[in-house]
PDB file of N, CA and C in Angstrom:
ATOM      1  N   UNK A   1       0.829  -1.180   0.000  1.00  0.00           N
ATOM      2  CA  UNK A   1       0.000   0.000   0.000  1.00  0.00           C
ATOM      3  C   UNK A   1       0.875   1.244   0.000  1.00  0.00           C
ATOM      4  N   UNK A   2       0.465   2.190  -1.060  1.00  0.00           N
ATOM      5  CA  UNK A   2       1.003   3.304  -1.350  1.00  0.00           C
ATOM      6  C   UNK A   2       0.363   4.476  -1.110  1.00  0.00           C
ATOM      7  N   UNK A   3       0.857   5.617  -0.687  1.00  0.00           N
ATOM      8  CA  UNK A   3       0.540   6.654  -0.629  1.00  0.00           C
ATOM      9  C   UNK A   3       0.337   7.663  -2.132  1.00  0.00           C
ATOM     10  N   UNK A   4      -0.565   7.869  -2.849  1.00  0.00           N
ATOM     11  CA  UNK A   4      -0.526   8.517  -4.144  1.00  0.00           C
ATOM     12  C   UNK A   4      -1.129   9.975  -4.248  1.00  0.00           C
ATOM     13  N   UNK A   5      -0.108  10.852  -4.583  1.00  0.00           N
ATOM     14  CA  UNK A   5       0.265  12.182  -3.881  1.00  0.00           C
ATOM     15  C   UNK A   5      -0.795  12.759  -5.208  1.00  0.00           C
ATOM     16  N   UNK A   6      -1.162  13.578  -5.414  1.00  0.00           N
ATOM     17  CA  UNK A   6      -1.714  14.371  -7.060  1.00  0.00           C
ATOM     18  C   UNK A   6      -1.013  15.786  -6.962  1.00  0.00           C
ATOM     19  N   UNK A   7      -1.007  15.920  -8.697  1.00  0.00           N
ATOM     20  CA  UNK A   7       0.170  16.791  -9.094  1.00  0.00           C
ATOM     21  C   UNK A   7      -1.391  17.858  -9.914  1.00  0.00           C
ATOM     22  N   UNK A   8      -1.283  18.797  -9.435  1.00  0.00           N
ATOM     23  CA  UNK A   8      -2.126  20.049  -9.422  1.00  0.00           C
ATOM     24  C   UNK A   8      -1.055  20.885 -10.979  1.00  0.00           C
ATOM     25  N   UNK A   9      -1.769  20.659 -12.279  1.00  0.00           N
ATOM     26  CA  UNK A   9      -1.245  21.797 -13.106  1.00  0.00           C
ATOM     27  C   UNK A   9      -2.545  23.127 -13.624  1.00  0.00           C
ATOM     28  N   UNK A  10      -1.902  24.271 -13.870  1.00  0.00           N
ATOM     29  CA  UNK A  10      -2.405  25.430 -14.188  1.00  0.00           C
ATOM     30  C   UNK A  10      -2.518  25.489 -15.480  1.00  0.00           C
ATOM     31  N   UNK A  11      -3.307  25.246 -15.848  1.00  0.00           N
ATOM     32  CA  UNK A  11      -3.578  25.326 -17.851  1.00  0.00           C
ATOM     33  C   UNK A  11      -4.292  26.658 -18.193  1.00  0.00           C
ATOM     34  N   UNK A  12      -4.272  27.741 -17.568  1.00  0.00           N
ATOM     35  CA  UNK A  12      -4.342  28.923 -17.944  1.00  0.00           C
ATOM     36  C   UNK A  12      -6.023  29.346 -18.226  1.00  0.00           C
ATOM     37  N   UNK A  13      -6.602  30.555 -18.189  1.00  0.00           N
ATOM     38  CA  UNK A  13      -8.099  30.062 -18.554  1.00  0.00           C
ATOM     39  C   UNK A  13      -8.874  30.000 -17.094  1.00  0.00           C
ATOM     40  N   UNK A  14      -7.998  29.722 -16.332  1.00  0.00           N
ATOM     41  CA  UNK A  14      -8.982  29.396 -14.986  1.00  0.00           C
ATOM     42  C   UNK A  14      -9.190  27.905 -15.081  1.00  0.00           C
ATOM     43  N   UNK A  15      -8.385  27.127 -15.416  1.00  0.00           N
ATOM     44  CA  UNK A  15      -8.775  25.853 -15.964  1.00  0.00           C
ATOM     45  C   UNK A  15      -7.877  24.911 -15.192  1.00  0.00           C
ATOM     46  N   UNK A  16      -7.626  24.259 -14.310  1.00  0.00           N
ATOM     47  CA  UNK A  16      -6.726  23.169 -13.613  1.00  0.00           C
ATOM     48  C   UNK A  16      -6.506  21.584 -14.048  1.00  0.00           C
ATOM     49  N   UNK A  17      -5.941  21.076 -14.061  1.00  0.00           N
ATOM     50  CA  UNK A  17      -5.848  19.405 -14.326  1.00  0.00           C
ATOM     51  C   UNK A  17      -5.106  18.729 -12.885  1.00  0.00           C
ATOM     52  N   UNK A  18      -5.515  17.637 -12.318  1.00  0.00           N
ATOM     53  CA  UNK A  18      -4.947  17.355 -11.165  1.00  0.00           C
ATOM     54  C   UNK A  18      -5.041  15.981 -11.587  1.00  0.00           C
ATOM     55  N   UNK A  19      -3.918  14.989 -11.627  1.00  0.00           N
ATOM     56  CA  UNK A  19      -3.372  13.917 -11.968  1.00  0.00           C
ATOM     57  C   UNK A  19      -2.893  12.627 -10.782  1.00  0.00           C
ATOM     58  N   UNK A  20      -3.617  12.388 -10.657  1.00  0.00           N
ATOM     59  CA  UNK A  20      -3.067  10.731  -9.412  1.00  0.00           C
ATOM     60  C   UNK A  20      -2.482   9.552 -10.657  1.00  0.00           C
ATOM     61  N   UNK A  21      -0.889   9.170 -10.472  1.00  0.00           N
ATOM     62  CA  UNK A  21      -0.662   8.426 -11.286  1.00  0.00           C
ATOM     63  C   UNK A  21      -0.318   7.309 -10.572  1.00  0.00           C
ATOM     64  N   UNK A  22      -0.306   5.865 -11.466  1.00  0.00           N
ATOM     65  CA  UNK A  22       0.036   4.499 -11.049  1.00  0.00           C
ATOM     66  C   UNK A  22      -0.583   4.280  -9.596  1.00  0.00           C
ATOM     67  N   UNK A  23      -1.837   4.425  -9.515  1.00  0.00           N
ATOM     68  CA  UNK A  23      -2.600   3.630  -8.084  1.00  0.00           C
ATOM     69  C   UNK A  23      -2.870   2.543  -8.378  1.00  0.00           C
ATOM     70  N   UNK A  24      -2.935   1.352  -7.266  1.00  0.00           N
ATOM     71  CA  UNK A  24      -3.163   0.213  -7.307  1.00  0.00           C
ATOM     72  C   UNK A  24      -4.292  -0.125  -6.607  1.00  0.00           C
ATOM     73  N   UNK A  25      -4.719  -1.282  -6.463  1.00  0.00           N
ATOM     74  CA  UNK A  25      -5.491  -1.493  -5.628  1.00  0.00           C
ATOM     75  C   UNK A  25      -5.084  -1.445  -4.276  1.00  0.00           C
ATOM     76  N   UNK A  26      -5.700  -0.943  -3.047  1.00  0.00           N
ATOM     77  CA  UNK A  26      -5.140  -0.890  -1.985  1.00  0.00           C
ATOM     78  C   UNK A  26      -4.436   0.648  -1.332  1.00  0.00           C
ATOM     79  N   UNK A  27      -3.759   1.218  -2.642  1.00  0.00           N
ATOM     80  CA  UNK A  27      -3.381   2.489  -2.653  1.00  0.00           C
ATOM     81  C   UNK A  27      -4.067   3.288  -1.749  1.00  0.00           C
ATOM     82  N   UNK A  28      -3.443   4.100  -0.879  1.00  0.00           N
ATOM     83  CA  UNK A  28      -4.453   5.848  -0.749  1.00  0.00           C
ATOM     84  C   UNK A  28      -4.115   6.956  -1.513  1.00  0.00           C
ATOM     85  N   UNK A  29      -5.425   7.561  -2.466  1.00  0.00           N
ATOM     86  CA  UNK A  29      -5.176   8.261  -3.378  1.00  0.00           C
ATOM     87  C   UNK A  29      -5.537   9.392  -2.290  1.00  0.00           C
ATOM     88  N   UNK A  30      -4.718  10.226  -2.032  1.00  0.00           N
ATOM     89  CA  UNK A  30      -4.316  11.997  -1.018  1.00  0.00           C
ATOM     90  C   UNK A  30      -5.763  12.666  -1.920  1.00  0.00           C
ATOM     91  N   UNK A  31      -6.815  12.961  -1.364  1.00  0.00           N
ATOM     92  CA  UNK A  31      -7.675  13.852  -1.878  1.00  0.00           C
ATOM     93  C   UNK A  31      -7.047  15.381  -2.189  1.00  0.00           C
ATOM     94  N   UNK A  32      -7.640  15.925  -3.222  1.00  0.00           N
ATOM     95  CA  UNK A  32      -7.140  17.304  -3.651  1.00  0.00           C
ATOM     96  C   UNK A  32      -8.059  18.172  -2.803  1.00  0.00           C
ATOM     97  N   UNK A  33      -7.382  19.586  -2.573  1.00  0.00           N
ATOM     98  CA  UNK A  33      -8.190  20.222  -2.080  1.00  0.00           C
ATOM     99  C   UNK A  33      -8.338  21.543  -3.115  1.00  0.00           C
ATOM    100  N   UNK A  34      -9.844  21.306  -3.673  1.00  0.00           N
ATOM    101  CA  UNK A  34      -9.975  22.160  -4.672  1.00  0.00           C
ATOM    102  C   UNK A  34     -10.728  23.647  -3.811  1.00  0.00           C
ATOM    103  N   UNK A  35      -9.887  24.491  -4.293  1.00  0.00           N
ATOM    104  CA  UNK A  35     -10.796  25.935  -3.165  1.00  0.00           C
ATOM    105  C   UNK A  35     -11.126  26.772  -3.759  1.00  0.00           C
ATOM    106  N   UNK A  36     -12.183  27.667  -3.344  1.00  0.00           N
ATOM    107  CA  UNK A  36     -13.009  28.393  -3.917  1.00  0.00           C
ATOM    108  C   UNK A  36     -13.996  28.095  -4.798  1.00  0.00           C
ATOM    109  N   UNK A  37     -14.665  28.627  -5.495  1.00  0.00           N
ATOM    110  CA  UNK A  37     -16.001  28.164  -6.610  1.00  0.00           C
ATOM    111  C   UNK A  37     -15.342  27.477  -8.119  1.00  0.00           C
ATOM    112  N   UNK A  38     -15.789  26.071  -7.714  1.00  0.00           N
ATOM    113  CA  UNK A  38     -15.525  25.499  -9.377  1.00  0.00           C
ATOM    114  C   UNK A  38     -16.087  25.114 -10.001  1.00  0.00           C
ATOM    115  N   UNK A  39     -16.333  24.974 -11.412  1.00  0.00           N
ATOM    116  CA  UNK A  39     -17.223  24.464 -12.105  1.00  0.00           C
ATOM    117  C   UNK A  39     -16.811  23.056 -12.960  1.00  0.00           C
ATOM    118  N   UNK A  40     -17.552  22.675 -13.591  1.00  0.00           N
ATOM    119  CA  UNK A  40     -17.670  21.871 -14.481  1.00  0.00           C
ATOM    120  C   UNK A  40     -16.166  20.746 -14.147  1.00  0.00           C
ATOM    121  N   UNK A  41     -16.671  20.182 -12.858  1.00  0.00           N
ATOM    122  CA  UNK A  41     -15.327  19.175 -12.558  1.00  0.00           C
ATOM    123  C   UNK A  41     -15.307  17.545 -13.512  1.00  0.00           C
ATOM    124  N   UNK A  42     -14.908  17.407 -14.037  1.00  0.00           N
ATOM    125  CA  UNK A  42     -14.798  15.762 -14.917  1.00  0.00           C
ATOM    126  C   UNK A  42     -13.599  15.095 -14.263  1.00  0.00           C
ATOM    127  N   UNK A  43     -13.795  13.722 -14.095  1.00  0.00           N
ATOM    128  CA  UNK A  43     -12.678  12.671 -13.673  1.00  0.00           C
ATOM    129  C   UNK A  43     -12.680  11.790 -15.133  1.00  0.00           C
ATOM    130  N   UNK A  44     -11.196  11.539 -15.034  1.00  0.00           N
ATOM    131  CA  UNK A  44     -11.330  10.464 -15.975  1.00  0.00           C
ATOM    132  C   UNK A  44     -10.175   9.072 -15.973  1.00  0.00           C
ATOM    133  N   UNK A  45     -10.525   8.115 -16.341  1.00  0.00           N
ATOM    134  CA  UNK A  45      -9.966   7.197 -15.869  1.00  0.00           C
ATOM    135  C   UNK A  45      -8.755   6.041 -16.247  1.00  0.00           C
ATOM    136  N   UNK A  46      -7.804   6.307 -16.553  1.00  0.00           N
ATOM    137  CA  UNK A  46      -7.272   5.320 -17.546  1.00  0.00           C
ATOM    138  C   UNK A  46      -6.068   4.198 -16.820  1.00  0.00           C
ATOM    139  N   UNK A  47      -5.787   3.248 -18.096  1.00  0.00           N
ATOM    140  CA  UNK A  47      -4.160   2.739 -17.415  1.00  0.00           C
ATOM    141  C   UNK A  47      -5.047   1.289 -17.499  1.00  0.00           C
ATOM    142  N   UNK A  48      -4.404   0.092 -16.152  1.00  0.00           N
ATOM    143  CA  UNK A  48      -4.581  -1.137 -16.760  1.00  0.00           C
ATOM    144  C   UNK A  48      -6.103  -1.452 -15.666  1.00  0.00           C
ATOM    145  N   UNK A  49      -6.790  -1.825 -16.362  1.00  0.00           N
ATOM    146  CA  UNK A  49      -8.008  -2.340 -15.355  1.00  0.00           C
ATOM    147  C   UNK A  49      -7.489  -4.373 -15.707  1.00  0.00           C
ATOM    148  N   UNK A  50      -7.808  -4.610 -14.088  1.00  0.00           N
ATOM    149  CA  UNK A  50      -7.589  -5.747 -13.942  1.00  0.00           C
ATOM    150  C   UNK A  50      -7.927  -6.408 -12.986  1.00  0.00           C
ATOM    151  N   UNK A  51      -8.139  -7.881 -13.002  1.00  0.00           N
ATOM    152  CA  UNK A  51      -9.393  -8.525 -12.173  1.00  0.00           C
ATOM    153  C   UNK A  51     -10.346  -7.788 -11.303  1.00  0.00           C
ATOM    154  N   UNK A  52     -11.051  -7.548 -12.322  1.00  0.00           N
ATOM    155  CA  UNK A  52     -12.256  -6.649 -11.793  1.00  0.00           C
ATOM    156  C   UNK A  52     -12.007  -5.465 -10.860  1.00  0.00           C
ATOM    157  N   UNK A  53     -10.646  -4.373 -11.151  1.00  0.00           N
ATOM    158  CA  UNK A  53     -10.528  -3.222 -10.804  1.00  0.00           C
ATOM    159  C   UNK A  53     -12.005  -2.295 -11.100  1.00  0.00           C
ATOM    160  N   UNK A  54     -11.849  -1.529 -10.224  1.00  0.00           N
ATOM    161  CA  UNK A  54     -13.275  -0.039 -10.339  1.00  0.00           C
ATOM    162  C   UNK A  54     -12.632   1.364  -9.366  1.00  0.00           C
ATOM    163  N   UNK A  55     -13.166   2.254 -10.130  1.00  0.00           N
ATOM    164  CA  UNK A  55     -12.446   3.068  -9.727  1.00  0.00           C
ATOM    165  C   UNK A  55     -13.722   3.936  -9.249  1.00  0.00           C
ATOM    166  N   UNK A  56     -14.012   4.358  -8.277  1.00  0.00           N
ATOM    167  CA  UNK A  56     -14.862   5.402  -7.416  1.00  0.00           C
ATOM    168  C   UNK A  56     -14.326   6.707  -7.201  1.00  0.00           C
ATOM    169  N   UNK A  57     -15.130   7.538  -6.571  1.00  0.00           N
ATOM    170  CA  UNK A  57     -14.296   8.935  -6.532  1.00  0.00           C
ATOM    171  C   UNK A  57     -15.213   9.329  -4.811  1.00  0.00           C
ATOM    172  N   UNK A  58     -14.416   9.886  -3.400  1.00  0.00           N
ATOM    173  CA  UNK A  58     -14.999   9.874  -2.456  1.00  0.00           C
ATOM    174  C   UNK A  58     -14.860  11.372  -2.615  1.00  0.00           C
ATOM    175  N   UNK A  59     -15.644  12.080  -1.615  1.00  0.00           N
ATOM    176  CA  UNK A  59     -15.245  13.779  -1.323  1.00  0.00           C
ATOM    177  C   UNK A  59     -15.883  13.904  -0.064  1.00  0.00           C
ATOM    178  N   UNK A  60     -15.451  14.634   0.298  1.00  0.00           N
ATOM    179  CA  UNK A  60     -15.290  15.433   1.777  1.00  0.00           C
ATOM    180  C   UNK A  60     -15.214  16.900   2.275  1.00  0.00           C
ATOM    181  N   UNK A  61     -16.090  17.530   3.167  1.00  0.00           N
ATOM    182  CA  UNK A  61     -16.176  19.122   3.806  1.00  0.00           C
ATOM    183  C   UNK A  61     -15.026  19.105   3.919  1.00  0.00           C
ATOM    184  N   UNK A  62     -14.406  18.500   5.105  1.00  0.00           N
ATOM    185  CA  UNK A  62     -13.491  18.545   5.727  1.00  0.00           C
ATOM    186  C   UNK A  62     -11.958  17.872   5.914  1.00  0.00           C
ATOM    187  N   UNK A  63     -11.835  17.137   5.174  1.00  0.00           N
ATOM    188  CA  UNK A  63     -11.210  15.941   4.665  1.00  0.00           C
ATOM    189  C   UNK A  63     -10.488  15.054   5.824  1.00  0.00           C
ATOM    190  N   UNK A  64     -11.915  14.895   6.862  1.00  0.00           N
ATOM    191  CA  UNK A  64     -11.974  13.791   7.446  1.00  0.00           C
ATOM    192  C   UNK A  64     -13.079  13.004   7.474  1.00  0.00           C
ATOM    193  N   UNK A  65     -14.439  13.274   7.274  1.00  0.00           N
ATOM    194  CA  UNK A  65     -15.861  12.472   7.058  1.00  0.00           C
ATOM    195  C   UNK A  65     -15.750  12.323   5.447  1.00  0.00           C
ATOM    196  N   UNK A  66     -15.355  11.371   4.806  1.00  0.00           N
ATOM    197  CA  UNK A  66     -15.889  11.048   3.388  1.00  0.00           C
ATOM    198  C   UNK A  66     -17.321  10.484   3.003  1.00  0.00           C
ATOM    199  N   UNK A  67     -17.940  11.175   2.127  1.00  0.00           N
ATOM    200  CA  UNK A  67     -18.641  10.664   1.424  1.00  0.00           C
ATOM    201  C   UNK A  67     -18.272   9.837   0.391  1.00  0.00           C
ATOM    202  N   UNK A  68     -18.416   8.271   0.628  1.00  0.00           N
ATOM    203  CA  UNK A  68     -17.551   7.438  -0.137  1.00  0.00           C
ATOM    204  C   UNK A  68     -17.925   6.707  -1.501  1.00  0.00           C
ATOM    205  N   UNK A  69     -18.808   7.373  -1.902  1.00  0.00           N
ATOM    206  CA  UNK A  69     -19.461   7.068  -3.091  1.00  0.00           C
ATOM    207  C   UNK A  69     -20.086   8.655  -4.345  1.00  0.00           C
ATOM    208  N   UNK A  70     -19.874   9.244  -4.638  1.00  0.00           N
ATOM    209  CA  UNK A  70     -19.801  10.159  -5.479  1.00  0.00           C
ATOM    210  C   UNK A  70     -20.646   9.802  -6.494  1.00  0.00           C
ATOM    211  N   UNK A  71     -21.360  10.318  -7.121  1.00  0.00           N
ATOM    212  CA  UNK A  71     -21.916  10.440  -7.978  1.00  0.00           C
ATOM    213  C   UNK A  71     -22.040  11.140  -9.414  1.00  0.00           C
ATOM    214  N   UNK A  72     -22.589  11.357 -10.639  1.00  0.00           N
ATOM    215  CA  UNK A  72     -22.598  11.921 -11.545  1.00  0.00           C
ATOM    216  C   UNK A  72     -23.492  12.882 -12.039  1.00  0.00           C
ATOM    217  N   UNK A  73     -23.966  13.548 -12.870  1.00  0.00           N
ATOM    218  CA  UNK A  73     -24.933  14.876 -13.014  1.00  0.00           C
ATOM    219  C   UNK A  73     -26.339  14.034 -13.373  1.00  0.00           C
ATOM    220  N   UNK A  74     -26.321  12.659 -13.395  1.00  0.00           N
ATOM    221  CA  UNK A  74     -27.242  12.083 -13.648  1.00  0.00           C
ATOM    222  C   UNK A  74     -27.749  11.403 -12.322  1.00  0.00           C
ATOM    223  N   UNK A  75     -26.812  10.929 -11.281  1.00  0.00           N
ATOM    224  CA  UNK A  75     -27.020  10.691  -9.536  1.00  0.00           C
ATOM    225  C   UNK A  75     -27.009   9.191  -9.956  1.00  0.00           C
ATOM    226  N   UNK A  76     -25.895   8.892 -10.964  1.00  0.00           N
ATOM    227  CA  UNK A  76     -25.444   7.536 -10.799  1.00  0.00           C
ATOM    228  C   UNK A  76     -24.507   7.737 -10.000  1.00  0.00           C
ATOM    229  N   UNK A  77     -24.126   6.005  -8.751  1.00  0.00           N
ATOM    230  CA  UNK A  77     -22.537   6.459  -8.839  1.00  0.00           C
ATOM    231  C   UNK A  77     -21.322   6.133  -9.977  1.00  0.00           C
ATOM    232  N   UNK A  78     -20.695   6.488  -9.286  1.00  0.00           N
ATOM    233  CA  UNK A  78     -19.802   6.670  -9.960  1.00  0.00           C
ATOM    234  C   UNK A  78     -18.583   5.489  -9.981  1.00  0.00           C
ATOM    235  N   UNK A  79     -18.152   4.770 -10.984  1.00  0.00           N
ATOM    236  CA  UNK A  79     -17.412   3.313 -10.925  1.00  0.00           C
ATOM    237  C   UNK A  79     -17.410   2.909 -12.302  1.00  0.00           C
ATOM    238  N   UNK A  80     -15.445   3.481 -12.332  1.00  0.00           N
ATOM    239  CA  UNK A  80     -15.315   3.310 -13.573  1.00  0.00           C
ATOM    240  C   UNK A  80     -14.644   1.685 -13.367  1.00  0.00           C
ATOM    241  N   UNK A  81     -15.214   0.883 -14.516  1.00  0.00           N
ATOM    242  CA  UNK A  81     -14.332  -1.069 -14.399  1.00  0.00           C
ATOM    243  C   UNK A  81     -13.370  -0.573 -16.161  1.00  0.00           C
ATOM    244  N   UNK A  82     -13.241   0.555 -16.412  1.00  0.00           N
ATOM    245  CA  UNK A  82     -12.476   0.292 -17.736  1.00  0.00           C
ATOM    246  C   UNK A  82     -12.260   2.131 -18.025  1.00  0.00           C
ATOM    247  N   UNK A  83     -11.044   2.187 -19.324  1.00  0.00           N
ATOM    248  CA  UNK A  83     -11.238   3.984 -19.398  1.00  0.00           C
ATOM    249  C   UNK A  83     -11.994   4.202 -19.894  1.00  0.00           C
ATOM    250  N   UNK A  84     -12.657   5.669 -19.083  1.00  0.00           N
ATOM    251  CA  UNK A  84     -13.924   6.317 -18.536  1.00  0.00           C
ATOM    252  C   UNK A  84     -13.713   7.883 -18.300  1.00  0.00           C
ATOM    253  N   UNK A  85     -14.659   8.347 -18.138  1.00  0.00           N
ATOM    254  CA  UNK A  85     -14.908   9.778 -17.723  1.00  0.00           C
ATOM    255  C   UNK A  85     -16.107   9.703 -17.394  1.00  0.00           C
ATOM    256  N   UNK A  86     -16.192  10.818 -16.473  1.00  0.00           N
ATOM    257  CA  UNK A  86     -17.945  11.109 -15.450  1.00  0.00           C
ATOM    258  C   UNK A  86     -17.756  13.038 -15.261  1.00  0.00           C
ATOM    259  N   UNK A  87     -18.438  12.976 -15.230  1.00  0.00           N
ATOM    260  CA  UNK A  87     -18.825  14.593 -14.258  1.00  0.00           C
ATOM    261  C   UNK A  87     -19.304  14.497 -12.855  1.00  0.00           C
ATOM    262  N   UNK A  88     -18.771  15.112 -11.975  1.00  0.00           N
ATOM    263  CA  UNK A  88     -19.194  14.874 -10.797  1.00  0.00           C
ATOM    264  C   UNK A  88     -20.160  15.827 -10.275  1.00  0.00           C
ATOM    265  N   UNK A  89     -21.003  15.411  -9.482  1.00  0.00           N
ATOM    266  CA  UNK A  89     -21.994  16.319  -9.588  1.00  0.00           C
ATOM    267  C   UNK A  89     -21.711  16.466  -7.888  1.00  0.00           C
ATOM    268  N   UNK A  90     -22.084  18.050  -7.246  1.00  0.00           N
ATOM    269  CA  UNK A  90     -21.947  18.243  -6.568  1.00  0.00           C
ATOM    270  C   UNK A  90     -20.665  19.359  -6.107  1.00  0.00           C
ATOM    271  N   UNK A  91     -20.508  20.076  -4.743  1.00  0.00           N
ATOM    272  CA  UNK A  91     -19.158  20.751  -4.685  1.00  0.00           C
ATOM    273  C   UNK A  91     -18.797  20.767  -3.845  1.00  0.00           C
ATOM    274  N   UNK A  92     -17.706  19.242  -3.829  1.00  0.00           N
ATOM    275  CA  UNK A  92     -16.889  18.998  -2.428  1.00  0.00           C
ATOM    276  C   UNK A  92     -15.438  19.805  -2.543  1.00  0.00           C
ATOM    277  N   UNK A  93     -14.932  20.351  -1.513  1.00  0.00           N
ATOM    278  CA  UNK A  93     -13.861  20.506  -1.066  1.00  0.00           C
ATOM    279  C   UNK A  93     -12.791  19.771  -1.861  1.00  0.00           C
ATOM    280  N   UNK A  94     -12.924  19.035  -1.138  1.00  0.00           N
ATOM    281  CA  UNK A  94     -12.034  17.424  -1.182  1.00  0.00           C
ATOM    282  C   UNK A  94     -12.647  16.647  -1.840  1.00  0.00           C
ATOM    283  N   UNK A  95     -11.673  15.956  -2.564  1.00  0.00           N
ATOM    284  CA  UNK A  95     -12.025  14.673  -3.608  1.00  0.00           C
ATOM    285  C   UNK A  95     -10.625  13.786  -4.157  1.00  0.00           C
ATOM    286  N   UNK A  96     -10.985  12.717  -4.491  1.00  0.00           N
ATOM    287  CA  UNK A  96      -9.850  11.425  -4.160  1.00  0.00           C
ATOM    288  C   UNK A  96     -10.811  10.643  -5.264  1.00  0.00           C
ATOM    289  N   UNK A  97      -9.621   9.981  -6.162  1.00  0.00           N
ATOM    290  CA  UNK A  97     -10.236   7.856  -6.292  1.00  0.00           C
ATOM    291  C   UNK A  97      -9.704   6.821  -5.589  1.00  0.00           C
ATOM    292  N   UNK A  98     -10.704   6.293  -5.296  1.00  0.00           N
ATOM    293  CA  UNK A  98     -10.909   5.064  -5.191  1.00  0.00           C
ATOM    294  C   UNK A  98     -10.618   3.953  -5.907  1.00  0.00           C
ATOM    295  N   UNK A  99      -9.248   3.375  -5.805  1.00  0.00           N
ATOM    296  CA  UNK A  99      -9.468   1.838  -6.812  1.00  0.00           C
ATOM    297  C   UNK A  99      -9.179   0.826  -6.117  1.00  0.00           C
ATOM    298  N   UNK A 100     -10.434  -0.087  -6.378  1.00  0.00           N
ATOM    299  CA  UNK A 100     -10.366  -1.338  -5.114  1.00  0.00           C
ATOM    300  C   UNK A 100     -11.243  -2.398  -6.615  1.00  0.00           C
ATOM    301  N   UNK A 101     -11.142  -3.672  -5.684  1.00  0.00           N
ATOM    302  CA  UNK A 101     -11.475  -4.891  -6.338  1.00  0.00           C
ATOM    303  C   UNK A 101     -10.807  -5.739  -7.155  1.00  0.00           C
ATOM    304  N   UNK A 102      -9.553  -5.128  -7.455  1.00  0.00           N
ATOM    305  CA  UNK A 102      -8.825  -5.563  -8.386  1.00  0.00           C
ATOM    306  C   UNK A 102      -7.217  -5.877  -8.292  1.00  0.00           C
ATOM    307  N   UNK A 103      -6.569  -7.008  -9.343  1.00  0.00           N
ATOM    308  CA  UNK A 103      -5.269  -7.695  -9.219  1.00  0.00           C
ATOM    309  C   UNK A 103      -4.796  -6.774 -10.358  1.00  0.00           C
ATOM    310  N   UNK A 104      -2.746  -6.546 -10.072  1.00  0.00           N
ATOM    311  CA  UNK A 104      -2.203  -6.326 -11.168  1.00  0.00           C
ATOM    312  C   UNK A 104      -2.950  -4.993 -12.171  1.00  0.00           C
ATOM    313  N   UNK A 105      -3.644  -4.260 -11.347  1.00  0.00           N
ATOM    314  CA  UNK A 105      -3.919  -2.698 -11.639  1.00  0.00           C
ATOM    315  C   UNK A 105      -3.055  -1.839 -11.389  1.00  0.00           C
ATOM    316  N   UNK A 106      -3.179  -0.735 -12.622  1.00  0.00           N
ATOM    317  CA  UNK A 106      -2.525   0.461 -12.183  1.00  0.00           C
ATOM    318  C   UNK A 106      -2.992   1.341 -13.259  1.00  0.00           C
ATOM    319  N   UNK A 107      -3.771   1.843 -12.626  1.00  0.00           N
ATOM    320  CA  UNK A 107      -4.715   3.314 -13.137  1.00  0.00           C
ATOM    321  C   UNK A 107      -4.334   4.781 -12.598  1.00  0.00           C
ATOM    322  N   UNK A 108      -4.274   5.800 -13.815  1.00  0.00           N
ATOM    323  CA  UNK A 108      -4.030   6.845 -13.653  1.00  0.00           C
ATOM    324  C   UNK A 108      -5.368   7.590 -13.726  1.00  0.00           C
ATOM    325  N   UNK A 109      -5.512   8.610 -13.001  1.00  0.00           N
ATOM    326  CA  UNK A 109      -6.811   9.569 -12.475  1.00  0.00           C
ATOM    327  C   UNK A 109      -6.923  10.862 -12.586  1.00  0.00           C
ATOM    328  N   UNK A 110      -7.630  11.485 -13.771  1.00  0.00           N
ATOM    329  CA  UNK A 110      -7.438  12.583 -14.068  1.00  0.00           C
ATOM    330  C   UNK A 110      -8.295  13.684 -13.600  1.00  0.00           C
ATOM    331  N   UNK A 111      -8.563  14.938 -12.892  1.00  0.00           N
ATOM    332  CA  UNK A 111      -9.864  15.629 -12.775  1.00  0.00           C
ATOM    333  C   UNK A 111      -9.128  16.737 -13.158  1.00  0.00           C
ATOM    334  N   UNK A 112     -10.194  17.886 -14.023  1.00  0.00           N
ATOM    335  CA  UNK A 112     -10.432  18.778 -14.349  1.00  0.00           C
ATOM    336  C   UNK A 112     -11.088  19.492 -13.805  1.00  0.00           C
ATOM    337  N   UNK A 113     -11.158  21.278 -13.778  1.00  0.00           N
ATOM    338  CA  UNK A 113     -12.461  21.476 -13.344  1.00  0.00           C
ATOM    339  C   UNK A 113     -11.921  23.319 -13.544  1.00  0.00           C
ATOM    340  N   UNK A 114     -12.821  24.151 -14.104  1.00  0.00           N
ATOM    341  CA  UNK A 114     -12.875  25.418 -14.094  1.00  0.00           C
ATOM    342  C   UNK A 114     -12.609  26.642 -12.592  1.00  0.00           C
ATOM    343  N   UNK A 115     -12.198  27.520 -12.294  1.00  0.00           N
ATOM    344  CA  UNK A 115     -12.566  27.962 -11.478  1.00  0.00           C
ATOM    345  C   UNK A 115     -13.093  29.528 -11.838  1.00  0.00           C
ATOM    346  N   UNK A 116     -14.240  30.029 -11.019  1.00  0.00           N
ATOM    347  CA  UNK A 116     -15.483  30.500 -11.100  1.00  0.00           C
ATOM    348  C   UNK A 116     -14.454  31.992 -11.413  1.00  0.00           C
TER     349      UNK A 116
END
């Protein structure tokens, strides 16, 4: 079990990309702390899905009570088993993936998201 840090870039625009690379199953993916008003946040999901890897996305006020299931603008959750993208619906603070269920994974985790 690894600690998986995310790398916060500035794409100009008001526009951010925040990157969790090579998580495994078991991993803790470090929630980002996105601040102030953002919009239009997308995750997306890639790299090796394997024995039944899924990738979830949790968020948190405070980034100690998680809400451990996240959802989409449609109020599915959210669980990617292959590469994927979702919109997350809602505006947490804090937000992290989740990848559990799976052997010989290693998925990279992308979110986007505007700021206001």
């Amino acid at each position: 079990m690894a600690t998986v840090t995310p790398i916060a870039v500035y794409n100009g625009d008001k526009t951010f990309t925040v990157t969790w690379t090579g998580i495994v199953t078991a991993d803790t993916a470090t929630p980002y702390n996105i601040k102030g008003n953002v919009s239009d946040i997308t995750v997306f999901s890639s790299g090796t899905f394997a024995g039944g890897s899924s990738v979830s996305f949790r968020g948190s006020n405070d980034n100690t009570n998680f809400e451990s299931s996240l959802v989409d603008v449609g109020g599915t959750a959210i669980a990617h088993t292959a590469a994927d993208g979702s919109e997350i619906r809602g505006g947490w603070p804090y937000i992290g993936p989740v990848v559990a269920s799976g052997a010989a994974d290693s998925v990279t985790v992308t979110m986007s998201f505007r700021a206001a």
